[in-house]
N, C-alpha and C. Protein backbone atom coordinates (compact mmCIF):
# COMPACT_ATOMS: atom_id res chain seq x y z
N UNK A 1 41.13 145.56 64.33
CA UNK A 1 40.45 144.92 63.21
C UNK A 1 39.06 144.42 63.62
N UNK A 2 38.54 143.79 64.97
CA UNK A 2 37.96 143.21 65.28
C UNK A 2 36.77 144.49 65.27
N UNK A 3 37.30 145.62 66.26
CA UNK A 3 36.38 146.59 66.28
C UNK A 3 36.24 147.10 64.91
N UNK A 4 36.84 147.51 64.41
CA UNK A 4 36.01 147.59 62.32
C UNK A 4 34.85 146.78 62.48
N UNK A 5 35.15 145.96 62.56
CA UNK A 5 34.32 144.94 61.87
C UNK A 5 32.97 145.20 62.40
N UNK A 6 32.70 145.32 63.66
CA UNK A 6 31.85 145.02 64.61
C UNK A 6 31.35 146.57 64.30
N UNK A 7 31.49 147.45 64.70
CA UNK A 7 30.88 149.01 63.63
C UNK A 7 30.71 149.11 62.61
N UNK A 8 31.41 148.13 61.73
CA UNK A 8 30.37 147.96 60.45
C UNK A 8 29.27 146.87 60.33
N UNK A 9 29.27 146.13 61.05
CA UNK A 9 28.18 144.93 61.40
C UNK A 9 26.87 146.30 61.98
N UNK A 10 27.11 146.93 63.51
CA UNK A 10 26.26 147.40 63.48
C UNK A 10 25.62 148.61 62.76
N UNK A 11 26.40 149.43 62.04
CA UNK A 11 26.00 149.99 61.21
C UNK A 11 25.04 149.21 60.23
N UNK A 12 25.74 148.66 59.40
CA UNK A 12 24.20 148.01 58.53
C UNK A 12 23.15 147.33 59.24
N UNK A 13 23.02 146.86 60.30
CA UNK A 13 22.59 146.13 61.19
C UNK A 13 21.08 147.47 60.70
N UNK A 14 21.88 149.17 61.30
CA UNK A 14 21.00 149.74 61.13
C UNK A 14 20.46 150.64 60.28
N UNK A 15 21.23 149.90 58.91
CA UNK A 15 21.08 150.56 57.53
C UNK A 15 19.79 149.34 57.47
N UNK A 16 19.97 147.98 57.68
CA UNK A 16 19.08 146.76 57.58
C UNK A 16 17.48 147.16 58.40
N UNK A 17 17.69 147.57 59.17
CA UNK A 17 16.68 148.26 60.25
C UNK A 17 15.89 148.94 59.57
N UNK A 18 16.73 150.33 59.13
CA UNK A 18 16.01 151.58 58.69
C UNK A 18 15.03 150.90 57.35
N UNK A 19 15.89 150.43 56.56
CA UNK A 19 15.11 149.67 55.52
C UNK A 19 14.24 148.91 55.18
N UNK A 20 14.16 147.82 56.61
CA UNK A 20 13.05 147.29 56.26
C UNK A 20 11.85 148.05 57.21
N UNK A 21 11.95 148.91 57.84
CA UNK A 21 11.49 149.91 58.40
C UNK A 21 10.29 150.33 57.36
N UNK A 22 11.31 151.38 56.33
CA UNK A 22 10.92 152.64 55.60
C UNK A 22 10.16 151.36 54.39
N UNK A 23 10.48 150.44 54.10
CA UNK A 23 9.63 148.97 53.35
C UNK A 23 7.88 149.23 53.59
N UNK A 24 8.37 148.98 55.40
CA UNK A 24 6.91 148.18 56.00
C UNK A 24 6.29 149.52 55.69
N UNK A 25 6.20 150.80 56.15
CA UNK A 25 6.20 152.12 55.97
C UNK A 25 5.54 152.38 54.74
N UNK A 26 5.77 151.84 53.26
CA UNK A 26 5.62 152.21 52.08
C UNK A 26 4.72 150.78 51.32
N UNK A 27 4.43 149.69 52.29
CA UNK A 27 3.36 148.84 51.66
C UNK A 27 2.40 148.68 52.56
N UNK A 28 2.66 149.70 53.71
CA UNK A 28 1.17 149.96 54.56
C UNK A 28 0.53 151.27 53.40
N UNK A 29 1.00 152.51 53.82
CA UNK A 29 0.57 153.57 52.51
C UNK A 29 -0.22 152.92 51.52
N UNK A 30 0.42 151.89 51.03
CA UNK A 30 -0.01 151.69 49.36
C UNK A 30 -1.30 150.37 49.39
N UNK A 31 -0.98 149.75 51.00
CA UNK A 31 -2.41 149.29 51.04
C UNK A 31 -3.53 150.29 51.55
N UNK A 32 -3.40 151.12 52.10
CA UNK A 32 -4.35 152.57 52.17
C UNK A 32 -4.96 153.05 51.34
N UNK A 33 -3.86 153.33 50.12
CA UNK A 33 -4.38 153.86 48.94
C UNK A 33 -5.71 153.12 47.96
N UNK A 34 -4.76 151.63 48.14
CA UNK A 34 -4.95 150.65 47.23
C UNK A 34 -6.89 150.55 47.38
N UNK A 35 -6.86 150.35 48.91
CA UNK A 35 -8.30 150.20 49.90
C UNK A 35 -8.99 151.41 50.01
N UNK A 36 -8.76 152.56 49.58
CA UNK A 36 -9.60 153.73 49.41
C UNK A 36 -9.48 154.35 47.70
N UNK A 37 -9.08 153.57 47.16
CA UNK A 37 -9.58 153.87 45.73
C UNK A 37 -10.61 152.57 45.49
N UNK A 38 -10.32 151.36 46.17
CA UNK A 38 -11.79 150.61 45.56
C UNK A 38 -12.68 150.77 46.70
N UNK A 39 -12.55 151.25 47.21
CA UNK A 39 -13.78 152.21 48.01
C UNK A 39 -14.32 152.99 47.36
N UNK A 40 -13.86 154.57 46.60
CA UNK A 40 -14.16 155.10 45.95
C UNK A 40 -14.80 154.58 44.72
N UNK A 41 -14.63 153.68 44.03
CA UNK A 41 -15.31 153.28 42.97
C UNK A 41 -16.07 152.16 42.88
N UNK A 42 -16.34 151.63 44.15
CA UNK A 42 -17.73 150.46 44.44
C UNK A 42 -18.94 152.09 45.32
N UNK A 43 -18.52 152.60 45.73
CA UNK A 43 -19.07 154.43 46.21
C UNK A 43 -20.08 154.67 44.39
N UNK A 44 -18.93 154.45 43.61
CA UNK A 44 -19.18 155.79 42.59
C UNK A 44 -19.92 154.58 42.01
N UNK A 45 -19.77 153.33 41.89
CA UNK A 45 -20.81 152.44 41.22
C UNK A 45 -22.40 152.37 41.50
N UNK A 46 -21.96 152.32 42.98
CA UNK A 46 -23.71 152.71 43.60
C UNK A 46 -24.15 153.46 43.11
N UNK A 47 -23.84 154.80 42.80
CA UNK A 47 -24.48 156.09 42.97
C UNK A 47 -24.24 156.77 43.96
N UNK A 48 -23.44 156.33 45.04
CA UNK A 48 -23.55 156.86 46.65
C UNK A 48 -22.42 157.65 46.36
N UNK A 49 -21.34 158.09 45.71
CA UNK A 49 -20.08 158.89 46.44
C UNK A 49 -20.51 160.26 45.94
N UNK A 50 -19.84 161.06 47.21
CA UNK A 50 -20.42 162.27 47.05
C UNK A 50 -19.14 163.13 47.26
N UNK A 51 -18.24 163.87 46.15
CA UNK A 51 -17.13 163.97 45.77
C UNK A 51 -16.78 165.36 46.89
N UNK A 52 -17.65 166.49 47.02
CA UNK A 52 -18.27 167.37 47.76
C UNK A 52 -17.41 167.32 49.11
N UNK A 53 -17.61 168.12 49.61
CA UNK A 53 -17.52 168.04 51.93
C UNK A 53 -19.42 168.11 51.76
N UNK A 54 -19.37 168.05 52.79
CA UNK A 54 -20.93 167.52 53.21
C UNK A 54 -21.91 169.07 53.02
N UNK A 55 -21.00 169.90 53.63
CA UNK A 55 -22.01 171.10 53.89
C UNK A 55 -22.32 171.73 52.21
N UNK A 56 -21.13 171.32 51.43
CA UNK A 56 -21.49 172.02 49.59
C UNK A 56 -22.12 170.89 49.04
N UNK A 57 -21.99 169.11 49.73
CA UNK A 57 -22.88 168.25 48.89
C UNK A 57 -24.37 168.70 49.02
N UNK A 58 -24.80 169.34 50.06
CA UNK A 58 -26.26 170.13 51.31
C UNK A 58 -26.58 170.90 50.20
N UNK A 59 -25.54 171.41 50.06
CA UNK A 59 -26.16 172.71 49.08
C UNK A 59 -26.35 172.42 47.83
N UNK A 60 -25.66 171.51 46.99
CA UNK A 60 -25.87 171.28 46.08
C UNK A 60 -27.09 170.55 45.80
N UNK A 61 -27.98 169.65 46.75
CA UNK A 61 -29.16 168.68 46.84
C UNK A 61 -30.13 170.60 46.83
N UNK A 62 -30.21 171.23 47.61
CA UNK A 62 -31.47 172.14 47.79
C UNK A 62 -30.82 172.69 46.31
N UNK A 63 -29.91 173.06 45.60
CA UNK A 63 -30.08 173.89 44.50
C UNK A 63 -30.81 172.98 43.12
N UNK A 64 -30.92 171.14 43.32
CA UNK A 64 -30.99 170.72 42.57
C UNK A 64 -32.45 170.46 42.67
N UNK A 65 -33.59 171.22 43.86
CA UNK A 65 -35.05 170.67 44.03
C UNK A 65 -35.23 172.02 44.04
């Protein structure tokens, strides 16, 4: 009985683990996101974001002079 117990203690122990794990995991991401979309749109407020890769934003400046 004792051993039950104690394999199910550590089992959730590392159901408790995994979870707050896969947590920390999914409100780092979403501060990533969170911090590169108002990046993107204090960018796009300036005038500065340049939606492009660099070498077609290049090209697009000489096709526009």
């Amino acid at each position: 009985m004792v051993a039950v117990v104690v394999v199910l203690l550590q089992s959730s122990t590392f159901v408790l683990e995994l979870g707050l794990l896969l947590t920390v995991l999914a409100w780092g991401g979403l501060l990533v996101v969170v911090l590169h979309g108002r990046y993107v749109v204090e960018q796009i407020a300036s005038g500065t974001y340049q939606n492009a890769p660099a070498d077609e934003a290049e090209k697009s400046e000489q096709h526009e002079r």
